[in-house]
N, C-alpha and C. Protein backbone atom coordinates (compact mmCIF):
# COMPACT_ATOMS: atom_id res chain seq x y z
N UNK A 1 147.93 94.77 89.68
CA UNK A 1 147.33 95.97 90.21
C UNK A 1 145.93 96.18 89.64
N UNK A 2 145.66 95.56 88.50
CA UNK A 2 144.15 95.75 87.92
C UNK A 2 142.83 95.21 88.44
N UNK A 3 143.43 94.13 89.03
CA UNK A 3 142.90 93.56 89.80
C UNK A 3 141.83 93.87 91.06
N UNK A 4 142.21 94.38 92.09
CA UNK A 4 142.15 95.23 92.66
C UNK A 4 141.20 96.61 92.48
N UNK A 5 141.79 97.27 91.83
CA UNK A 5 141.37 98.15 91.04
C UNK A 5 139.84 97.41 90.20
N UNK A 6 139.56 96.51 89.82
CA UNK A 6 138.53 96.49 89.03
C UNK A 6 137.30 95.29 90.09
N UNK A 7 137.82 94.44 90.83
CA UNK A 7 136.98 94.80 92.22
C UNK A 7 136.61 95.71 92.63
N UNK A 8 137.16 96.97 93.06
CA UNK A 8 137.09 98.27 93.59
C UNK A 8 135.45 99.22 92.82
N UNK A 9 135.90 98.66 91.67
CA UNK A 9 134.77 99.60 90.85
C UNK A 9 133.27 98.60 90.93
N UNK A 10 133.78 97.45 90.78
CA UNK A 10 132.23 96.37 90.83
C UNK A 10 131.82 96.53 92.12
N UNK A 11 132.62 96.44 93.15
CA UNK A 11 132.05 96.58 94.76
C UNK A 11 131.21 98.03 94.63
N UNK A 12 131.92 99.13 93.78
CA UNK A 12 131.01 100.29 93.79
C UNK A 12 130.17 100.62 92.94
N UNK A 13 129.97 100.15 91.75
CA UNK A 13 128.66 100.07 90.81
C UNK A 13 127.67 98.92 92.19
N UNK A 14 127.56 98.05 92.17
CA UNK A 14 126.94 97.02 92.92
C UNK A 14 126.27 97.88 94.24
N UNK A 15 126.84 98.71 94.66
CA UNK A 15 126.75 99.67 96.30
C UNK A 15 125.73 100.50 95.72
N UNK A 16 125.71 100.88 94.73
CA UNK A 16 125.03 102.46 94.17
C UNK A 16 123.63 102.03 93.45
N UNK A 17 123.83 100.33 92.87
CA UNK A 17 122.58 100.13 92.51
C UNK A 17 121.78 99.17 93.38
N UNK A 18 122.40 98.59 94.53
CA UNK A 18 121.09 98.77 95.69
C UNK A 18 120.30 99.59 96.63
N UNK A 19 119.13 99.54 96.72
CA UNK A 19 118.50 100.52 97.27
C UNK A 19 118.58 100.83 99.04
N UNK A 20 118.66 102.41 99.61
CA UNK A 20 118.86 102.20 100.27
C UNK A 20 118.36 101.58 101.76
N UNK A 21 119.03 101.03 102.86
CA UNK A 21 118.32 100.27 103.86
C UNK A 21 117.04 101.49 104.23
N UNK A 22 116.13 100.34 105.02
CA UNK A 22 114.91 100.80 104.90
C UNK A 22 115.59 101.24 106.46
N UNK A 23 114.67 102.33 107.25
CA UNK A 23 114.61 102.94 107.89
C UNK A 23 113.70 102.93 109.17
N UNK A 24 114.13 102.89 110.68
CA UNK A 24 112.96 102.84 111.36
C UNK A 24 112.81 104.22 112.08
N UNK A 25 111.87 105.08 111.93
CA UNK A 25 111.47 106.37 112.23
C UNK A 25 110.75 106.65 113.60
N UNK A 26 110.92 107.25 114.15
CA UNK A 26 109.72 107.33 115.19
C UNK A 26 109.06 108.93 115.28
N UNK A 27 107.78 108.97 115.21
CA UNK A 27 107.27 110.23 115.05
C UNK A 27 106.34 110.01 116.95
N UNK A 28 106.34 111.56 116.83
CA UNK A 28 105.88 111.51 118.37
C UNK A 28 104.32 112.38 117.78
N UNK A 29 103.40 112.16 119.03
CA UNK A 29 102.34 112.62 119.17
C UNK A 29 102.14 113.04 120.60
N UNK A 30 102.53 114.70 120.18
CA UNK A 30 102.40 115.43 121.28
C UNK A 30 102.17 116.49 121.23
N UNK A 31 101.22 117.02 122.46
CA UNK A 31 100.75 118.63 122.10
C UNK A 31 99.34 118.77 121.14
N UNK A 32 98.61 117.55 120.42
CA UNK A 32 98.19 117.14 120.19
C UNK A 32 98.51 118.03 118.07
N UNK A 33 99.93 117.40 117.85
CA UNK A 33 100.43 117.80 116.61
C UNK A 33 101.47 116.06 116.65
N UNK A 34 102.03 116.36 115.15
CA UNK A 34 102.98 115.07 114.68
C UNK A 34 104.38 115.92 115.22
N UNK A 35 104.84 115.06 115.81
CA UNK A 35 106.40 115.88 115.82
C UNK A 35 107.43 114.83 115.76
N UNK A 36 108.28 115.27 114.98
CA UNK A 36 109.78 114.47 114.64
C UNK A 36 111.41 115.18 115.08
N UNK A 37 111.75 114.43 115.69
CA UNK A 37 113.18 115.65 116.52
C UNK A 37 113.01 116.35 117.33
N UNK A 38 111.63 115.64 117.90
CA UNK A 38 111.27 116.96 119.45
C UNK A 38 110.76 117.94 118.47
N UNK A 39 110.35 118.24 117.13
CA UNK A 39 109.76 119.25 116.53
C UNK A 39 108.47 119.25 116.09
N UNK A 40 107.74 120.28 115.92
CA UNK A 40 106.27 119.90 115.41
C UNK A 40 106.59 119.69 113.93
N UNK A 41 106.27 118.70 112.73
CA UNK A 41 106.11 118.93 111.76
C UNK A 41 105.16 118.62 110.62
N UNK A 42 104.87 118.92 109.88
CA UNK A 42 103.61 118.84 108.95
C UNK A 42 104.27 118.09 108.03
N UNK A 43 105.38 117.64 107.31
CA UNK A 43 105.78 117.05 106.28
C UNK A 43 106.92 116.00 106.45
N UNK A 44 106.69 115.15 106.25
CA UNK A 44 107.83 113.81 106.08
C UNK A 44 108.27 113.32 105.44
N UNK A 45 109.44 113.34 104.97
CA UNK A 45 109.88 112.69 103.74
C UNK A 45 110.42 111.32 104.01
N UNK A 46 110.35 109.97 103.25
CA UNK A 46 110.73 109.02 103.96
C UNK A 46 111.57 108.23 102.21
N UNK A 47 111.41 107.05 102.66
CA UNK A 47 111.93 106.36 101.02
C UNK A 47 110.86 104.98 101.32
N UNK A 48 110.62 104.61 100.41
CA UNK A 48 109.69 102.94 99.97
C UNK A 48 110.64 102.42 101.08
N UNK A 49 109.68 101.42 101.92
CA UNK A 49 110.46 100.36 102.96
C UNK A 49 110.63 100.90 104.14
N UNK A 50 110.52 102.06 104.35
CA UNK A 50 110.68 102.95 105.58
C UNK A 50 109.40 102.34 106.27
N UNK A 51 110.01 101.89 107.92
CA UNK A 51 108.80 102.10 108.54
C UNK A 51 108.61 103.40 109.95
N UNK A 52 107.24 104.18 110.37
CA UNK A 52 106.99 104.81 111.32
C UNK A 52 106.58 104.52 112.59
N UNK A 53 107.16 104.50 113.70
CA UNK A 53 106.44 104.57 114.43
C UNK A 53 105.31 105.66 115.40
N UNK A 54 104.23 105.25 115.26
CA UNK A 54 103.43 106.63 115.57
C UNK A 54 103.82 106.28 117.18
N UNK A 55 103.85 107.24 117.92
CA UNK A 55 103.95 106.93 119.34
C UNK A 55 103.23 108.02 120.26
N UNK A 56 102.93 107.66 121.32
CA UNK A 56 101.53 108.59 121.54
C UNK A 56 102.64 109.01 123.43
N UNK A 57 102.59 110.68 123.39
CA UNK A 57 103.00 111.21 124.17
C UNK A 57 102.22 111.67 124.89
N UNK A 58 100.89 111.89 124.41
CA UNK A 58 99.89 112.51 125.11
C UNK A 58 99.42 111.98 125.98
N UNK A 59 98.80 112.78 127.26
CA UNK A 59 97.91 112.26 128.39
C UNK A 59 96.92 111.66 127.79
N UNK A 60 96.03 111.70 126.22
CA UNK A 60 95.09 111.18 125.94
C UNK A 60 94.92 110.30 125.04
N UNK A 61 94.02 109.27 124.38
CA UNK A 61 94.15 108.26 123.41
C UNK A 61 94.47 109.56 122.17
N UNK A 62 94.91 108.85 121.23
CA UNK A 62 95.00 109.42 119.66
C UNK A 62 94.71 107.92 118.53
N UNK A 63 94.36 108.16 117.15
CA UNK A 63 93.65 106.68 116.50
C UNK A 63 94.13 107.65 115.31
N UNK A 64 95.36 107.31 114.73
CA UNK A 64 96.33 107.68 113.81
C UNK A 64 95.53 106.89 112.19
N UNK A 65 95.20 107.72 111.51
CA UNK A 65 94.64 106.26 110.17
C UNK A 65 95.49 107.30 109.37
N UNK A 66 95.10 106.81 107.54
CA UNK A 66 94.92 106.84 106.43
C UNK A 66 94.10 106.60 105.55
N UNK A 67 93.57 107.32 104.62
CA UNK A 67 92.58 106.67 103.32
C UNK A 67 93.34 107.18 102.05
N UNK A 68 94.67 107.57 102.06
CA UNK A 68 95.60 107.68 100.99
C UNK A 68 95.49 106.38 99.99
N UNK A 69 95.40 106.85 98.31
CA UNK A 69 96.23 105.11 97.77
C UNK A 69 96.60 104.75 98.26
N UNK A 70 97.83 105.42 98.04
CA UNK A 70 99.05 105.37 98.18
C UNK A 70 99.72 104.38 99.81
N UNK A 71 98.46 104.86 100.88
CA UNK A 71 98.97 103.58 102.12
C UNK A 71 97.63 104.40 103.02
N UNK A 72 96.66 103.16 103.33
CA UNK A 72 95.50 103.54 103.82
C UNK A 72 96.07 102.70 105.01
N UNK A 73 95.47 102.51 106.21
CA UNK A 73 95.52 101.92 107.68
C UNK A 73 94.80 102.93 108.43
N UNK A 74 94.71 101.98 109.47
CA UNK A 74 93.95 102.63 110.52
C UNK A 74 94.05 102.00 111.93
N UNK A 75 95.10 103.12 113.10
CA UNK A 75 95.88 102.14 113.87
C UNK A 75 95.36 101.93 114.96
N UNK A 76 93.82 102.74 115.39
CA UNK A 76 92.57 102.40 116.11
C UNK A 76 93.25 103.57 117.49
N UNK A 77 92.63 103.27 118.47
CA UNK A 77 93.01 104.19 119.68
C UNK A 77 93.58 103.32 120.27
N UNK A 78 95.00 104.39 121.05
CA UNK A 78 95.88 104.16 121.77
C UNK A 78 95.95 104.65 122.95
N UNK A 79 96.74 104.57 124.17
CA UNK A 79 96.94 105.51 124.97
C UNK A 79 98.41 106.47 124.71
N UNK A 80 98.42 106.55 125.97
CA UNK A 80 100.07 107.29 126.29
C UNK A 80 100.85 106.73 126.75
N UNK A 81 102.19 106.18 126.16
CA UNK A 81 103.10 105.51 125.92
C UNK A 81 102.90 104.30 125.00
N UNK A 82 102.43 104.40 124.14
CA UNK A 82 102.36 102.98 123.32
C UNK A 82 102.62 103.63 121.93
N UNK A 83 103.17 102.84 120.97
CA UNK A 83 102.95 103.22 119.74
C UNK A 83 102.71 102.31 118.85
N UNK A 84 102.42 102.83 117.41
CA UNK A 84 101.97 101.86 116.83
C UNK A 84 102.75 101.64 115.43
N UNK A 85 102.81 100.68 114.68
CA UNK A 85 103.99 101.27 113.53
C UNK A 85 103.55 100.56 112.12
N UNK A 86 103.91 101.76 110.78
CA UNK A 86 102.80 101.55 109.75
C UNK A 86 104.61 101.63 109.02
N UNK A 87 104.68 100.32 107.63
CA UNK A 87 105.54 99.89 106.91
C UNK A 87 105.00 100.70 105.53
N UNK A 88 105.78 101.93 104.66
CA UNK A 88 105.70 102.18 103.49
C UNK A 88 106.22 101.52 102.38
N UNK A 89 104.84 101.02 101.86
CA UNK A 89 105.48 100.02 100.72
C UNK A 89 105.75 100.92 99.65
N UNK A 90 104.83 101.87 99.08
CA UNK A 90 104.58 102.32 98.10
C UNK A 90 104.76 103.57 97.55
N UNK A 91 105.60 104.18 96.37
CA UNK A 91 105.90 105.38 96.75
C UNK A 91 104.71 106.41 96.20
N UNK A 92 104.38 107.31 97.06
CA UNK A 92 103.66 108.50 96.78
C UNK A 92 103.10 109.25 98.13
N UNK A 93 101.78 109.96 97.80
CA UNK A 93 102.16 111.00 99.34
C UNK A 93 101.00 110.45 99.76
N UNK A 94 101.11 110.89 101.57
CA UNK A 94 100.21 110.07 102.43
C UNK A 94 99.46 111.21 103.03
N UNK A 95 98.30 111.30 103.48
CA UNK A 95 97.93 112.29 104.20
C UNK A 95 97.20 111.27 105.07
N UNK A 96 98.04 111.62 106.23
CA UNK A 96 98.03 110.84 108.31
C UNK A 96 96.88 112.03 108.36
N UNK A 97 95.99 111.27 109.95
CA UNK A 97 95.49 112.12 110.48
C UNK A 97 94.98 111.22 111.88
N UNK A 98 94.50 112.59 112.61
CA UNK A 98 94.05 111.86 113.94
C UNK A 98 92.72 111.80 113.55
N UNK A 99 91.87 110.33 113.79
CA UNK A 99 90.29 110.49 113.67
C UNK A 99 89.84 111.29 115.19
N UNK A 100 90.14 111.26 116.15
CA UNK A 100 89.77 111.47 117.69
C UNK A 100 90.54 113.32 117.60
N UNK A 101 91.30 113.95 116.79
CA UNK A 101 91.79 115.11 116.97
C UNK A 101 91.86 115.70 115.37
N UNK A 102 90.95 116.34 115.07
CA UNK A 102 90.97 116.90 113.19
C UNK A 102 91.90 117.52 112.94
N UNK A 103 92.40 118.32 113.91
CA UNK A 103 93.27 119.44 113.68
C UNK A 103 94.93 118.39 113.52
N UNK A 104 94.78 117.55 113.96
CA UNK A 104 96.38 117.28 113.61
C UNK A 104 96.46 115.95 112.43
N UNK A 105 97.38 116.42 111.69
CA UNK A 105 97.79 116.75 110.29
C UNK A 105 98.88 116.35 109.97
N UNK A 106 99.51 115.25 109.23
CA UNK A 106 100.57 115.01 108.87
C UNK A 106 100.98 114.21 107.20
N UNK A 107 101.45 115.08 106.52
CA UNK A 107 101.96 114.51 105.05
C UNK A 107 103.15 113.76 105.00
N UNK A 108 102.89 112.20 104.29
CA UNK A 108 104.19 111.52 104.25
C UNK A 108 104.81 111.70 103.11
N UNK A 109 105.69 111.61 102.54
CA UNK A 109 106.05 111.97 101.23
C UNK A 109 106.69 110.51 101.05
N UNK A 110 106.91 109.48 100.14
CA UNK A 110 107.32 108.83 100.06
C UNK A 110 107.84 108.78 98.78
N UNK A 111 109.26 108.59 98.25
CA UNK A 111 110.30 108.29 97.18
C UNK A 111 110.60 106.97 97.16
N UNK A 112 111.21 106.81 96.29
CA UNK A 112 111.83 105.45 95.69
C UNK A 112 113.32 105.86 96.18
């Protein structure tokens, strides 16, 4: 019976100290704001390895960058229906923005 039992616990130490699967997100661009869940939102929390896809809802181009450390890119202009998708390597916070729209605004938060 120990047996068993002490598999049981290595299968679950082993589970708890890998990290978890990375994640594929999709954020929308619409209304000319970031929205996630059909929602507008200003803040994202994600984990290291997570990737986004920016995806463009709008009738008009949008050119999604970064100049964060933490994860700089710059995903150039798009239209409507295309998206584009940025991989977080690194953990700390991101501040997204539209170069073609100032007003929209988006913080990534990234954890380990």
């Amino acid at each position: 019976m120990r047996v068993p039992l002490t598999i049981a616990l290595v299968s679950f130490v082993l589970a708890a100290a890998l990290p978890a699967a990375a994640k594929d997100i999709e954020v929308s661009q619409k209304g000319k704001s970031f929205q996630y869940q059909r929602a507008a939102v200003q803040t994202l929390k994600l984990n290291v390895g997570d990737t986004v896809n920016f995806r463009n809802d709008d009738p008009f181009f949008h050119n999604v960058y970064s100049a964060s450390p933490a994860k700089q890119f710059d995903l150039g202009s798009y239209p409507q229906g295309q998206g584009r998708k940025v991989t977080f390597e690194k953990e700390g916070t991101v501040e997204v923005e539209c170069a073609i729209h100032p007003e929209m605004k988006l913080r990534v938060e990234v954890a380990k």
